[in-house]
Protein backbone atom coordinates (compact mmCIF):
# COMPACT_ATOMS: atom_id res chain seq x y z
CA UNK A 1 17.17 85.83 32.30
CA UNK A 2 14.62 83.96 30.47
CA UNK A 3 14.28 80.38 31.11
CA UNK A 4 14.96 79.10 27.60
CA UNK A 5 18.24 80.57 28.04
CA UNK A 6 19.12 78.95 31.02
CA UNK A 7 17.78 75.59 29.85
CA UNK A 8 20.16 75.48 26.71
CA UNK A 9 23.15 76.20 28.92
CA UNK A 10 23.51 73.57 31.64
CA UNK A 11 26.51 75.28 32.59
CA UNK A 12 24.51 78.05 33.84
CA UNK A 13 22.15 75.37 35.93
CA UNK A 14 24.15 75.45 38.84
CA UNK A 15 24.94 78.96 39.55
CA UNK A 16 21.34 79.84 38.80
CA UNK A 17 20.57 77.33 41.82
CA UNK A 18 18.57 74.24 39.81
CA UNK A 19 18.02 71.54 41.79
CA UNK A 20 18.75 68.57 40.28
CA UNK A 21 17.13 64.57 39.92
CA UNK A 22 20.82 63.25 42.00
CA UNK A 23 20.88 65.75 44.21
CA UNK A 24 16.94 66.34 45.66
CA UNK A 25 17.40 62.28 46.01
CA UNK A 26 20.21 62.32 48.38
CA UNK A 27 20.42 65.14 49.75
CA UNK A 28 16.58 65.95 50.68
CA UNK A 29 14.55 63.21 50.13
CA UNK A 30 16.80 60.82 51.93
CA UNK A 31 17.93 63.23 54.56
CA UNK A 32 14.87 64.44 55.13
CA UNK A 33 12.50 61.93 54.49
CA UNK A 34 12.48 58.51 56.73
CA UNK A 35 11.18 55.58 54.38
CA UNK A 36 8.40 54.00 57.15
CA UNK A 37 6.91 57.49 56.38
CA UNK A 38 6.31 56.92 52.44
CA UNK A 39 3.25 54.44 52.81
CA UNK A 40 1.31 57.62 54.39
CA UNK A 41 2.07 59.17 51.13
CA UNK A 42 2.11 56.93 48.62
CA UNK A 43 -1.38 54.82 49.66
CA UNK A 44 -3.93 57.56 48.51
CA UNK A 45 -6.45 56.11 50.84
CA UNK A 46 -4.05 55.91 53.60
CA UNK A 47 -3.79 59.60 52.79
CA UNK A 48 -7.34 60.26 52.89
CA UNK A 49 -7.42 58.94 56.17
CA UNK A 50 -4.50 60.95 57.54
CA UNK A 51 -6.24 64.24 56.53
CA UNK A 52 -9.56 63.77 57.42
CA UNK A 53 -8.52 62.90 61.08
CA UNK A 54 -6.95 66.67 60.86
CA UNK A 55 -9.22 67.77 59.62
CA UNK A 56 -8.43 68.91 56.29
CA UNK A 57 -10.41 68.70 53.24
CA UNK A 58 -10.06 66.30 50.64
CA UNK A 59 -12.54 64.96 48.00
CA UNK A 60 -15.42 62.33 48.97
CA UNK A 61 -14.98 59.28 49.31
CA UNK A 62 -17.71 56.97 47.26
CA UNK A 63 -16.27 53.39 47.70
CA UNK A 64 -13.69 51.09 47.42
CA UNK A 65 -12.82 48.32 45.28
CA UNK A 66 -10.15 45.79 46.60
CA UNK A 67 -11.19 42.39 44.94
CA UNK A 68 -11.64 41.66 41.69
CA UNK A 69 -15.42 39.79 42.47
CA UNK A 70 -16.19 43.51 43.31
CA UNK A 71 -15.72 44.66 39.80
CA UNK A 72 -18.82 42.47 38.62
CA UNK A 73 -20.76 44.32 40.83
CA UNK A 74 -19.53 48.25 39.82
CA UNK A 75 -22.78 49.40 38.98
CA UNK A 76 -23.75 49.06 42.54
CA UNK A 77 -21.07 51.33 43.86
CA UNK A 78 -21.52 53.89 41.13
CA UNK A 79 -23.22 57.20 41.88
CA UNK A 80 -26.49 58.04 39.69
CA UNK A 81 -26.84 60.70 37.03
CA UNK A 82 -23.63 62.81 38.21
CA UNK A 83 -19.49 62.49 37.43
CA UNK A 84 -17.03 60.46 39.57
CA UNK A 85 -13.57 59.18 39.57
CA UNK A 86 -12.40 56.30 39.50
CA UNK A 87 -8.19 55.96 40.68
CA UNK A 88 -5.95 53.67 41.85
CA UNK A 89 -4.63 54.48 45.66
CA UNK A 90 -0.95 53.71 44.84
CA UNK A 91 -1.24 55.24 41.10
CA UNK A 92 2.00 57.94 40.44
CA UNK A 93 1.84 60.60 37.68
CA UNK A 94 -1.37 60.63 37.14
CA UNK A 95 -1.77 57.21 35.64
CA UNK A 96 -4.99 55.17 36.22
CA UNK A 97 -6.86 58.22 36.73
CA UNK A 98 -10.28 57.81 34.95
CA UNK A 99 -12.87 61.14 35.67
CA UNK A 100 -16.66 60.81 34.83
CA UNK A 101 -18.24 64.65 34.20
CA UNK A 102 -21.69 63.14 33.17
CA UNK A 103 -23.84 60.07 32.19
CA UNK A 104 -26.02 59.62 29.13
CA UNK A 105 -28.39 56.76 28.16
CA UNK A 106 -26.39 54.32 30.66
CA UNK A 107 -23.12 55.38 29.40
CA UNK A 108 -20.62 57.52 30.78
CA UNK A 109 -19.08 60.52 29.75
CA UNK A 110 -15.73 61.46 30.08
CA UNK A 111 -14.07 64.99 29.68
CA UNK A 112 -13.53 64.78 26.21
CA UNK A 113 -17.28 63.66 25.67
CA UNK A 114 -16.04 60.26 24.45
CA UNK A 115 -18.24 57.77 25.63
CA UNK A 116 -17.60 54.41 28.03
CA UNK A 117 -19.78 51.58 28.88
CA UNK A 118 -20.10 50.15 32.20
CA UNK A 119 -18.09 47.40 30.90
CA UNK A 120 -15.10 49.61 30.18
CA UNK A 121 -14.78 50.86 33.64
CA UNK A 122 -15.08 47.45 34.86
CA UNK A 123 -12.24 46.10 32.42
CA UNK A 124 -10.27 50.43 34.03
CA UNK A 125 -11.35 49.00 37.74
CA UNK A 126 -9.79 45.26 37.18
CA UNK A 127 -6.46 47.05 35.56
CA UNK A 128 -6.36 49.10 38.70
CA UNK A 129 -6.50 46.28 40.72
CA UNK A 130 -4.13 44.02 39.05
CA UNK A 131 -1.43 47.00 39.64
CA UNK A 132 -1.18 48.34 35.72
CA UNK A 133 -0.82 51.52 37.67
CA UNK A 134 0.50 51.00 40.54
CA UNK A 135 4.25 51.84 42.17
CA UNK A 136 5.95 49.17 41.41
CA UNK A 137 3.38 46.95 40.22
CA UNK A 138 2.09 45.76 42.69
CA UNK A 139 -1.47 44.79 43.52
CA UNK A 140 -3.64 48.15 44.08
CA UNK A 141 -7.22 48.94 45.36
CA UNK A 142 -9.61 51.70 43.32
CA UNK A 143 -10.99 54.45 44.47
CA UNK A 144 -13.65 56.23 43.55
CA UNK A 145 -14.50 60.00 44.46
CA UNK A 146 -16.23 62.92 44.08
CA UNK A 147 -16.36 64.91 41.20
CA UNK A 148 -14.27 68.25 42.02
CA UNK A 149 -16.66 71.05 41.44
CA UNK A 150 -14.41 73.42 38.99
CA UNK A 151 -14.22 76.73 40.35
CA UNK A 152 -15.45 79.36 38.03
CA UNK A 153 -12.46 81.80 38.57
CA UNK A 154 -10.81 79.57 36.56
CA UNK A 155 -12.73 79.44 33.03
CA UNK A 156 -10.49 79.73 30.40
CA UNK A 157 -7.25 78.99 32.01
CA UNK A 158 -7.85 75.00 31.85
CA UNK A 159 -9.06 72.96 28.78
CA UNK A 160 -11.73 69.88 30.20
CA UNK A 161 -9.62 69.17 33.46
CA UNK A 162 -9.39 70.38 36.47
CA UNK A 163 -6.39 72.64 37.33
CA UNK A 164 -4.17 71.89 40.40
CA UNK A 165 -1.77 73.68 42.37
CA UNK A 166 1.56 71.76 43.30
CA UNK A 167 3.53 73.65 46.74
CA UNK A 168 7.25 72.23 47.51
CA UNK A 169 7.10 72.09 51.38
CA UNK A 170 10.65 71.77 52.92
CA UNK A 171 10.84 71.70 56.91
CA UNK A 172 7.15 73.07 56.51
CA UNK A 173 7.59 76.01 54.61
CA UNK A 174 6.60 76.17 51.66
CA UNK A 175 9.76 76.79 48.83
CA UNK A 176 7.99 77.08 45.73
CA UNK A 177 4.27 76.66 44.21
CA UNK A 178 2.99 76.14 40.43
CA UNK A 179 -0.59 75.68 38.94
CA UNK A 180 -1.18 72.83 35.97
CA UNK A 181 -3.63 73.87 33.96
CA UNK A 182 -4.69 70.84 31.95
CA UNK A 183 -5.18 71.11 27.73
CA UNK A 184 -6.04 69.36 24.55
CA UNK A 185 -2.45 67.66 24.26
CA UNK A 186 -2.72 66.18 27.81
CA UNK A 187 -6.27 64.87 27.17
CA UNK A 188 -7.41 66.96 30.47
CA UNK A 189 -4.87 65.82 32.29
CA UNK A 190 -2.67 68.56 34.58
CA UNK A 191 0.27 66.62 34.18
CA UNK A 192 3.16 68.83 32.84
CA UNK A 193 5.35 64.98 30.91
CA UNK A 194 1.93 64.93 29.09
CA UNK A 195 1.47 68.52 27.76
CA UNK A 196 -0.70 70.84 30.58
CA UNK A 197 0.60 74.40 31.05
CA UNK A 198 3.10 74.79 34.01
CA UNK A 199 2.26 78.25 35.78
CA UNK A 200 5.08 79.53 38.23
CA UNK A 201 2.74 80.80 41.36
CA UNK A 202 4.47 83.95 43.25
CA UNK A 203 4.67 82.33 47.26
CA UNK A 204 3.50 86.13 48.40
CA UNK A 205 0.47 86.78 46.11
CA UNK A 206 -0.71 83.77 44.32
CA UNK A 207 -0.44 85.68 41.09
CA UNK A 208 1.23 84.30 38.01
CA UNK A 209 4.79 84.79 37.26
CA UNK A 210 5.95 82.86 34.57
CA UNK A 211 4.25 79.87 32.15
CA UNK A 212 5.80 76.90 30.41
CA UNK A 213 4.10 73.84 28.30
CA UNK A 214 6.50 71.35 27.51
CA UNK A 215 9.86 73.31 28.97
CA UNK A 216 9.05 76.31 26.68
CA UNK A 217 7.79 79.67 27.97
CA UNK A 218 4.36 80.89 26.38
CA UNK A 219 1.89 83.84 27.25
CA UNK A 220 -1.69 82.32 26.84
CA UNK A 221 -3.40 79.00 27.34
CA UNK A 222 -2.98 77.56 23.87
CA UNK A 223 -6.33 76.10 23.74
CA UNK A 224 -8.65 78.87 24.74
CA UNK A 225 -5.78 81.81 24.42
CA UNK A 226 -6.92 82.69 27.88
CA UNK A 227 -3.57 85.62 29.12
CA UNK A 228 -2.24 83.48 31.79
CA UNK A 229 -0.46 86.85 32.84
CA UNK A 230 -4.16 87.75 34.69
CA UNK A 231 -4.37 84.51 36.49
CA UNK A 232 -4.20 84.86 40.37
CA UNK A 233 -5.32 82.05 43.02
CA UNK A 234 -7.49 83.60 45.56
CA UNK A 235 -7.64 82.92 49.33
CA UNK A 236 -3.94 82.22 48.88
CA UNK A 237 -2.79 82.62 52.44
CA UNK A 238 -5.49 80.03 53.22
CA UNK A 239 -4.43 77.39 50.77
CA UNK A 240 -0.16 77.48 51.55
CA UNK A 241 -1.10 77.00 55.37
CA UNK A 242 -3.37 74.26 54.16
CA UNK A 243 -0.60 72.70 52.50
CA UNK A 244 2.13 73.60 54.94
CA UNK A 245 -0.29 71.47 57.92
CA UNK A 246 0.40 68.60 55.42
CA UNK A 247 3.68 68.41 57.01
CA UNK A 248 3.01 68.38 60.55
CA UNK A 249 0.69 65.06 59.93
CA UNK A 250 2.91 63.44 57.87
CA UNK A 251 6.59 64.56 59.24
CA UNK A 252 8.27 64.61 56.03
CA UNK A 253 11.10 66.89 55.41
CA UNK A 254 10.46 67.41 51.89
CA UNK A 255 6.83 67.16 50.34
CA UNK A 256 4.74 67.77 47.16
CA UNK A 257 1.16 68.55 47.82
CA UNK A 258 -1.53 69.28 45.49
CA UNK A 259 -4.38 70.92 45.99
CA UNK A 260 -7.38 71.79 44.10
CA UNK A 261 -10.06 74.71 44.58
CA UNK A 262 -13.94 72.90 44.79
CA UNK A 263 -16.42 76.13 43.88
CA UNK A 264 -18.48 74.65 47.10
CA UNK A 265 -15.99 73.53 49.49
CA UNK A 266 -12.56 75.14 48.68
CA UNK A 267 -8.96 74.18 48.87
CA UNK A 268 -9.30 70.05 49.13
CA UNK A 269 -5.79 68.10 49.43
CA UNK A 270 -5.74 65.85 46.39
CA UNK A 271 -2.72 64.33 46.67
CA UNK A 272 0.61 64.08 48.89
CA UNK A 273 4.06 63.13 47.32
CA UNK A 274 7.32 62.36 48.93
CA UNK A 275 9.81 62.80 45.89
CA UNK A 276 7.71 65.33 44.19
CA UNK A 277 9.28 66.03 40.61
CA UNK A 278 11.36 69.15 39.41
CA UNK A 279 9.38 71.17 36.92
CA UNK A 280 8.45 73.12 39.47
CA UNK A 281 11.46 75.64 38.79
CA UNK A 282 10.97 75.50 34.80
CA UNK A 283 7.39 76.41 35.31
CA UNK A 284 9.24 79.46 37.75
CA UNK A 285 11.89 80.00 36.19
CA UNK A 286 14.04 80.11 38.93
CA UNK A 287 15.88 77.45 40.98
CA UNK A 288 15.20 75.91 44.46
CA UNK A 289 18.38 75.47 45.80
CA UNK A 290 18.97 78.53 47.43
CA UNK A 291 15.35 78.77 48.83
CA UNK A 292 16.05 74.94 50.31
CA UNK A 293 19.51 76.73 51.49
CA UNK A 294 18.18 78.90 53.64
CA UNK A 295 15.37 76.82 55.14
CA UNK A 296 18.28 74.52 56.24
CA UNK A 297 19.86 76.88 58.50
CA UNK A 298 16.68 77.68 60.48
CA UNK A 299 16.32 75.36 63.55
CA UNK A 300 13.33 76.91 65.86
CA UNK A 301 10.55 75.16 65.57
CA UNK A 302 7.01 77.07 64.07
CA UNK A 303 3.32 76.51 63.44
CA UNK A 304 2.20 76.61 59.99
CA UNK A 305 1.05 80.03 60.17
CA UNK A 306 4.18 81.49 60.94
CA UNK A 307 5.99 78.61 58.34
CA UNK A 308 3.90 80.27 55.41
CA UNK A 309 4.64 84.26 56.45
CA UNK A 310 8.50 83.41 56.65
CA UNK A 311 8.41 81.88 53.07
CA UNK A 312 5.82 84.63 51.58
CA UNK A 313 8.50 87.29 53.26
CA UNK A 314 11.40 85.71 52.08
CA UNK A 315 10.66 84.37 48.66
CA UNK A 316 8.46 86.64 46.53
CA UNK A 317 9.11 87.43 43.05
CA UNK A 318 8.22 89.46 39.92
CA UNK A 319 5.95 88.26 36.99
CA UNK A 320 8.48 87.74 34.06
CA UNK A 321 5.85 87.81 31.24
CA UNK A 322 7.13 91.10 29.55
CA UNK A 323 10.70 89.75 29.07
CA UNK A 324 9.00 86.87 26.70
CA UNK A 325 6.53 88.77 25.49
């Protein structure tokens, strides 16, 4: 059934096993997930930490800024003649999250070639720290990184940002993966509320099944027309046990991670969420209900290796481009 059917007849969404908003609340992120777990998450820096002491790759680290007397003194933290980013630790959605791809004449340019000065990241970095971003509003510290490296098998299937790959871990397995492929409409940004491209990622192959930008299925990338039918994430195997580890360091029941693919150093954890949104299924068309389901009734504990063969096994699908086309 294609997706757009299913999404005009809500009647449908619960036979056709869609999680939803009141449900994944209370009955898998509170079950599942103990609150004194959520700073781990929710503190990108704290986060940082966490993986680098498992050794799992994330993106550099450059410096912090925590007081606002810091800010004056940006330049001196900046790298020199390369990009950066610049984002708040306890930032959600995307928000706050300034990237740097070049810089020109003492300005800097961002990935729409506007240009800042070093005043208007100092004006981004006090924002940041004064919580405009943060969860709740509270009082937040920057960060800034490492440009991410774009990896050429991607050309074409992002416009200006960097593409990511969301995985729903439940237990440790992993229940369902997407890619966000960022374009014009969400200024670079892979955020799906904003425009990017939702891809539906098959759990046994990595290959595309099924693409949505703004809740509506579509064939190409509708900046560069790119067939998102051809795209396929390689060392795939690699990259779910990568995210399916994220659960053993943080112990919660039901995670979003996001990962990106660096040309030079691959996979890198970007992010960890513990009430990771519900796209997911519009971007596969298909619901995660009965994939949480049977998770629930397994009880034996496994490594991550094993975690990621039960779920490529068990929860494989078919490409549904033809039945839009």
């Amino acid at each position: 059934m294609r997706i757009s059917n299913w999404l005009a007849n809500p009647f449908k969404l619960n036979a056709l096993g869609i999680l939803g908003m009141n449900e994944r609340n209370s009955r898998y992120i509170a079950q599942y997930n103990d609150r004194h777990l959520y700073p781990l998450v929710d503190d990108k820096l704290k986060t940082k930490q966490l993986m680098l002491d498992a050794q799992i790759n994330v993106p550099g680290l450059i410096a912090t800024l925590s007081h606002q007397s810091q800010v004056q003194h940006l330049l001196e933290h900046l790298p020199k003649n390369r990009g950066f980013a610049i984002k708040p630790a306890k930032g959600s959605g995307g928000k706050g999250i300034l990237v740097i791809i070049n810089q020109h004449d003492g300005l800097y340019v961002k990935t729409n070639q506007k240009l800042l000065s070093l005043e208007q990241l100092q004006h981004h970095c006090s924002n940041i720290l004064a919580g405009l971003y943060s969860l709740g509003g509270n009082p937040d510290v920057a960060l800034i990184e490492e440009l991410i490296e774009f990896d050429p098998l991607f050309d074409g299937f992002s416009h200006e940002g960097v593409p990511d790959i969301r995985v729903i871990i439940f237990k440790g397995y992993p229940v369902m993966a997407m890619m966000r492929l960022s374009t014009q409409y969400s200024d670079g940004k892979a955020n799906l509320h904003q425009g990017a491209v939702g891809v539906g990622l098959d759990l046994a192959t990595g290959k595309a099944l099924h693409a949505v930008q703004f809740g509506k299925p579509i064939l190409e990338h509708p900046d560069t027309h790119k067939p998102l039918a051809e795209l396929t994430v390689p060392d795939w195997q690699k990259l779910l046990i990568l995210a399916a580890r994220c659960y053993d360091e943080t112990k919660l029941g039901y995670l979003g991670a996001d990962i990106v693919l660096d040309k030079k150093l691959g996979p890198l954890v970007l992010e960890l969420n513990a009430r990771p949104g519900l796209s997911i299924q519009v971007a596969n068309g298909c619901g995660l209900k009965p994939r949480l389901k049977q998770l629930e009734k397994i009880q034996h504990r496994r490594d991550a290796e094993h975690r990621v063969s039960y779920s490529q096994k068990h929860f494989t699908a078919k490409p549904d481009f033809d039945a839009i086309a």
